[in-house]
N, C-alpha and C. Protein backbone atom coordinates (compact mmCIF):
# COMPACT_ATOMS: atom_id res chain seq x y z
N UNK A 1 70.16 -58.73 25.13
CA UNK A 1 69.71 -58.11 23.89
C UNK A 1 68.26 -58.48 23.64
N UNK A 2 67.64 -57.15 22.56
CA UNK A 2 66.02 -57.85 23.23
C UNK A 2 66.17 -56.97 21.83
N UNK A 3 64.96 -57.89 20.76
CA UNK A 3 64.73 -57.01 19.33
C UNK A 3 63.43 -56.99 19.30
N UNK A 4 63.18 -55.76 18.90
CA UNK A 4 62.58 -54.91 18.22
C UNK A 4 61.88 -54.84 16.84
N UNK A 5 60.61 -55.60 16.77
CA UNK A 5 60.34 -55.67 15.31
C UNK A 5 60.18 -54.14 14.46
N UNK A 6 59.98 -54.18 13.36
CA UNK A 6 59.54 -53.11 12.50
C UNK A 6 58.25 -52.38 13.17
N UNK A 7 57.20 -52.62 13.03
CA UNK A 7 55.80 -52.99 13.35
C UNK A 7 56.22 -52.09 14.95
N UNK A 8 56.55 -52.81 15.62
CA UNK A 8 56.61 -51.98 17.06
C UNK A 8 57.67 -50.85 17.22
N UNK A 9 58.42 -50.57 16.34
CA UNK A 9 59.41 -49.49 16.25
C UNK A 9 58.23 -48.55 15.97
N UNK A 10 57.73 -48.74 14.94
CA UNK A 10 56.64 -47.70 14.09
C UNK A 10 55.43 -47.57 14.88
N UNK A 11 55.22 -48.55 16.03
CA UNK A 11 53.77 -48.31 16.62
C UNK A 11 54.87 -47.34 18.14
N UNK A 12 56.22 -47.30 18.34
CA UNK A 12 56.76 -46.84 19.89
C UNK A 12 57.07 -45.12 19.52
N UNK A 13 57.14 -45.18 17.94
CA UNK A 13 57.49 -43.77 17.56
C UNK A 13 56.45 -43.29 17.55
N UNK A 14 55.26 -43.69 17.05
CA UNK A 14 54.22 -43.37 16.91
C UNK A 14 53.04 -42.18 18.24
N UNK A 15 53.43 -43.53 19.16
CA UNK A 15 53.23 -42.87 20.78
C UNK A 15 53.92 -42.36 20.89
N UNK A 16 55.04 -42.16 20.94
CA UNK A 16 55.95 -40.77 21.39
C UNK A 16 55.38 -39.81 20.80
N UNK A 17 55.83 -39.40 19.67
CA UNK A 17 55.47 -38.65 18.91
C UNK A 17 54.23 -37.44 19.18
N UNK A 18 53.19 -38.61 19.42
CA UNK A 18 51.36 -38.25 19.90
C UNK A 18 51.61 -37.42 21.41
N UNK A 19 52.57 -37.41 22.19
CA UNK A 19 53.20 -37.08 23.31
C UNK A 19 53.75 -35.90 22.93
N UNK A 20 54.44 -35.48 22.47
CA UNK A 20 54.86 -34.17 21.71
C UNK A 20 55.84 -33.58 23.42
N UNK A 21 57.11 -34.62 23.48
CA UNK A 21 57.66 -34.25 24.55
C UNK A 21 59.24 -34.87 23.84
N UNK A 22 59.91 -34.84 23.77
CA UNK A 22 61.31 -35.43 22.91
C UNK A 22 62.27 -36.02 24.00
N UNK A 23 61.85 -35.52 25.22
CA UNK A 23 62.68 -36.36 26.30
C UNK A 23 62.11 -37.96 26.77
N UNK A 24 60.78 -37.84 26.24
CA UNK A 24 59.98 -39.35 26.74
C UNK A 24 60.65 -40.43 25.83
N UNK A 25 60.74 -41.35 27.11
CA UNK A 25 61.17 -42.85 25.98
C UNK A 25 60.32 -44.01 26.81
N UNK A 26 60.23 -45.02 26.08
CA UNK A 26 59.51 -45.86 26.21
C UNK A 26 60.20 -46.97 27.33
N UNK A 27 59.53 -47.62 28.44
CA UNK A 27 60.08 -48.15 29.69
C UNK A 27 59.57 -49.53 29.58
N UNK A 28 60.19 -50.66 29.39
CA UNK A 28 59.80 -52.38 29.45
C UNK A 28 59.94 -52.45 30.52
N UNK A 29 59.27 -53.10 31.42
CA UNK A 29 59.56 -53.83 32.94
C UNK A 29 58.50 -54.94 33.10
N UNK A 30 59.39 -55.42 34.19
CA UNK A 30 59.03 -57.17 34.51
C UNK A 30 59.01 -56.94 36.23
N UNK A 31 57.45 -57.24 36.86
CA UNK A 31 56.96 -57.22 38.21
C UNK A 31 56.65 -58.80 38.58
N UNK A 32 56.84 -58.91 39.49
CA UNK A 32 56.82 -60.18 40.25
C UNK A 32 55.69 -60.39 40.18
N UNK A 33 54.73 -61.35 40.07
CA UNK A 33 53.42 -61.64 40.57
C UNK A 33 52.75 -62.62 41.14
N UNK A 34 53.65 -63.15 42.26
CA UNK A 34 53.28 -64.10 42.93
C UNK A 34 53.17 -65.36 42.53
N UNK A 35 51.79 -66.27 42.75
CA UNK A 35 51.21 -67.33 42.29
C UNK A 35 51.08 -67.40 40.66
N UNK A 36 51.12 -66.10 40.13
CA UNK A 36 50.87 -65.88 38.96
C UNK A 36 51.95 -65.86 37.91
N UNK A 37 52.84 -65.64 38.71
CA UNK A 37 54.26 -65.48 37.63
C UNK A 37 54.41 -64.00 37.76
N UNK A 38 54.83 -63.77 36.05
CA UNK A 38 55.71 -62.23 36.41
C UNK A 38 54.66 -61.53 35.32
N UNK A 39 54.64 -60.11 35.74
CA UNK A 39 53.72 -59.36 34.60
C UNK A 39 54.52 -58.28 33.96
N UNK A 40 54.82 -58.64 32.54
CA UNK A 40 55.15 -57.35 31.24
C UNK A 40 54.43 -56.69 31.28
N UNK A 41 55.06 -54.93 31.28
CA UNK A 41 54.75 -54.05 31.06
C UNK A 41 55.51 -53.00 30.63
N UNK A 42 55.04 -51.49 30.26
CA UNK A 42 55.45 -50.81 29.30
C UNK A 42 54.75 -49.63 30.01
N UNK A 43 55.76 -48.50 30.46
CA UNK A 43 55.23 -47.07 30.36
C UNK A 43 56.69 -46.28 29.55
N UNK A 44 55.58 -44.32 29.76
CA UNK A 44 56.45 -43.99 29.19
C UNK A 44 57.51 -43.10 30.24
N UNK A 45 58.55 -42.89 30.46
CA UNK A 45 59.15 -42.07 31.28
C UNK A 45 60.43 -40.88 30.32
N UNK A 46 60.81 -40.44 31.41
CA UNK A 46 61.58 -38.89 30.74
C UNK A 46 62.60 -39.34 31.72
N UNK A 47 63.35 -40.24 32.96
CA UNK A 47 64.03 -40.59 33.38
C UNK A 47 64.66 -41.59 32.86
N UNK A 48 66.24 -41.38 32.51
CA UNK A 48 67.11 -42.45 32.32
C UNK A 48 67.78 -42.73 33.65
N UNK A 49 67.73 -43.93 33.90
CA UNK A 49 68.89 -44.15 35.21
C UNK A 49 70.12 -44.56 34.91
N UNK A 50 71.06 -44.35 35.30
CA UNK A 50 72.58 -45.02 35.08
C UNK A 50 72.16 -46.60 34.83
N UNK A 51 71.84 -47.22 35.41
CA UNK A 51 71.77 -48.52 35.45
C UNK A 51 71.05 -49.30 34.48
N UNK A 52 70.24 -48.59 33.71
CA UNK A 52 69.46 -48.74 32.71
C UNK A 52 70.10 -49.44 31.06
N UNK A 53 69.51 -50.43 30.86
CA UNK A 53 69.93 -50.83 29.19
C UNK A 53 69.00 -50.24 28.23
N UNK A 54 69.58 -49.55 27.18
CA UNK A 54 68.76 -48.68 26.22
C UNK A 54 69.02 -49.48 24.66
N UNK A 55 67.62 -50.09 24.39
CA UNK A 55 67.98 -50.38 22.87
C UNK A 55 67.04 -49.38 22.55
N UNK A 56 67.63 -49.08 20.81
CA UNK A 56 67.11 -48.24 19.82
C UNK A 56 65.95 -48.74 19.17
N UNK A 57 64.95 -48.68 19.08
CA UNK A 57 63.55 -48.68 18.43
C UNK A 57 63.27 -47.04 17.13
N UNK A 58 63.82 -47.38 16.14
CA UNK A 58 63.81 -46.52 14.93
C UNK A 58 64.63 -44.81 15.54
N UNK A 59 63.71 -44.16 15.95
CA UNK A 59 64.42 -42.88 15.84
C UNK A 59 64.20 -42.86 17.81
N UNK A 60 63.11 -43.79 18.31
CA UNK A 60 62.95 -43.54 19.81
C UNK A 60 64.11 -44.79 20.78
N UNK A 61 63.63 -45.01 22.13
CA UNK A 61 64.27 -45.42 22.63
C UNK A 61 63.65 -46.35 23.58
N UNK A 62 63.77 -47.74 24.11
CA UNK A 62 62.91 -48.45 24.75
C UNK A 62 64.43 -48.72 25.86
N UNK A 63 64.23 -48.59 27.66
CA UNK A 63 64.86 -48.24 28.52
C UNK A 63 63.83 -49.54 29.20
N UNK A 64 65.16 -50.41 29.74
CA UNK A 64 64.72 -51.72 30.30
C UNK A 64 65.97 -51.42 31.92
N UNK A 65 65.24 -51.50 33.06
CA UNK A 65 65.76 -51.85 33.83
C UNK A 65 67.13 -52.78 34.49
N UNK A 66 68.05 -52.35 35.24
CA UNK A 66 68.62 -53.94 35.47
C UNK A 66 67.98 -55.03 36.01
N UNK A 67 67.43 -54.94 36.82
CA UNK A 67 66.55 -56.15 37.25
C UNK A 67 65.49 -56.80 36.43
N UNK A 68 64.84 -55.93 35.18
CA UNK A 68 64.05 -56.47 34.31
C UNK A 68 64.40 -57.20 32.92
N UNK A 69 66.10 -56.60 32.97
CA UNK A 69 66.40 -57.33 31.86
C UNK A 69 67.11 -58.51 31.99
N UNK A 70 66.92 -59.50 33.16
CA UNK A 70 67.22 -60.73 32.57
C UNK A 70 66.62 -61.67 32.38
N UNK A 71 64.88 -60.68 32.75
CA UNK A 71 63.37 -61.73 32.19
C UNK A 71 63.62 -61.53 30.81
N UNK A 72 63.70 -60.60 30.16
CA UNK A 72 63.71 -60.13 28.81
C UNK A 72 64.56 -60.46 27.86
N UNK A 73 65.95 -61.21 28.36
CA UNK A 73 66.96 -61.20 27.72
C UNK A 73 66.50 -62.08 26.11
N UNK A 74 67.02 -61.79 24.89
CA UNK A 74 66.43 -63.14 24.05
C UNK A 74 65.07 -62.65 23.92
N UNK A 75 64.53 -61.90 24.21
CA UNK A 75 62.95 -61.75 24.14
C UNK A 75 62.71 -60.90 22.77
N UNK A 76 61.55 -60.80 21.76
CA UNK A 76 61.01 -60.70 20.35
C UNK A 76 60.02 -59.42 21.09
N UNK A 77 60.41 -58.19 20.81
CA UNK A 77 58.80 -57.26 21.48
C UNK A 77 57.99 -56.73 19.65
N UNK A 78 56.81 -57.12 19.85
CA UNK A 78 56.47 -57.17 18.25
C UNK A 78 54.76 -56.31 18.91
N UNK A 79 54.27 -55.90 17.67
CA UNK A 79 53.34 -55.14 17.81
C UNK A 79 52.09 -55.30 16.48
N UNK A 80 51.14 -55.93 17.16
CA UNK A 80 49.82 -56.72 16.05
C UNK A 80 48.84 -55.90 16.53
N UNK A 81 48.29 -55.27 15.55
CA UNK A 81 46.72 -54.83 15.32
C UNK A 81 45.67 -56.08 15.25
N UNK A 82 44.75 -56.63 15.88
CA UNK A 82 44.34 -57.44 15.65
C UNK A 82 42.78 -57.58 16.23
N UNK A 83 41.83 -57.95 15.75
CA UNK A 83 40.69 -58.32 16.84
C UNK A 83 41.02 -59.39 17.17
């Protein structure tokens, strides 16, 4: 389970939305990176896979991999405007 603040529900609808496509949902994944550790990231895709865990982010949808979600598990995804 992985939550979803307010703040990033409203900034994931937001990008969708600006997309003007109703099949796009938002994609979390976790890449290996060597010496470096692992690198978070976020696109948007129109593919659900069977294997896929889907939590709800307000009216959109954020689609986490099986292999990415057990970096993520317990994980806070929050969204700051900030300099």
């Amino acid at each position: 389970m992985i939550t979803i603040t307010e703040s990033a529900k409203e900034r994931i609808q937001d990008i969708l939305s600006e997309e003007d496509d109703p099949s796009l949902k938002l994609r979390m994944f976790v890449q290996g990176g060597g010496c470096a550790g692992f690198s978070y990231g976020f696109t948007l895709d129109t593919e659900q896979n069977e294997d896929d865990f889907e939590f709800p982010a307000g009216t959109a949808k954020v689609l986490v991999d099986n292999m990415s979600v057990m970096y993520v598990q317990g994980a806070t995804v929050d969204y700051v405007a900030d300099l």
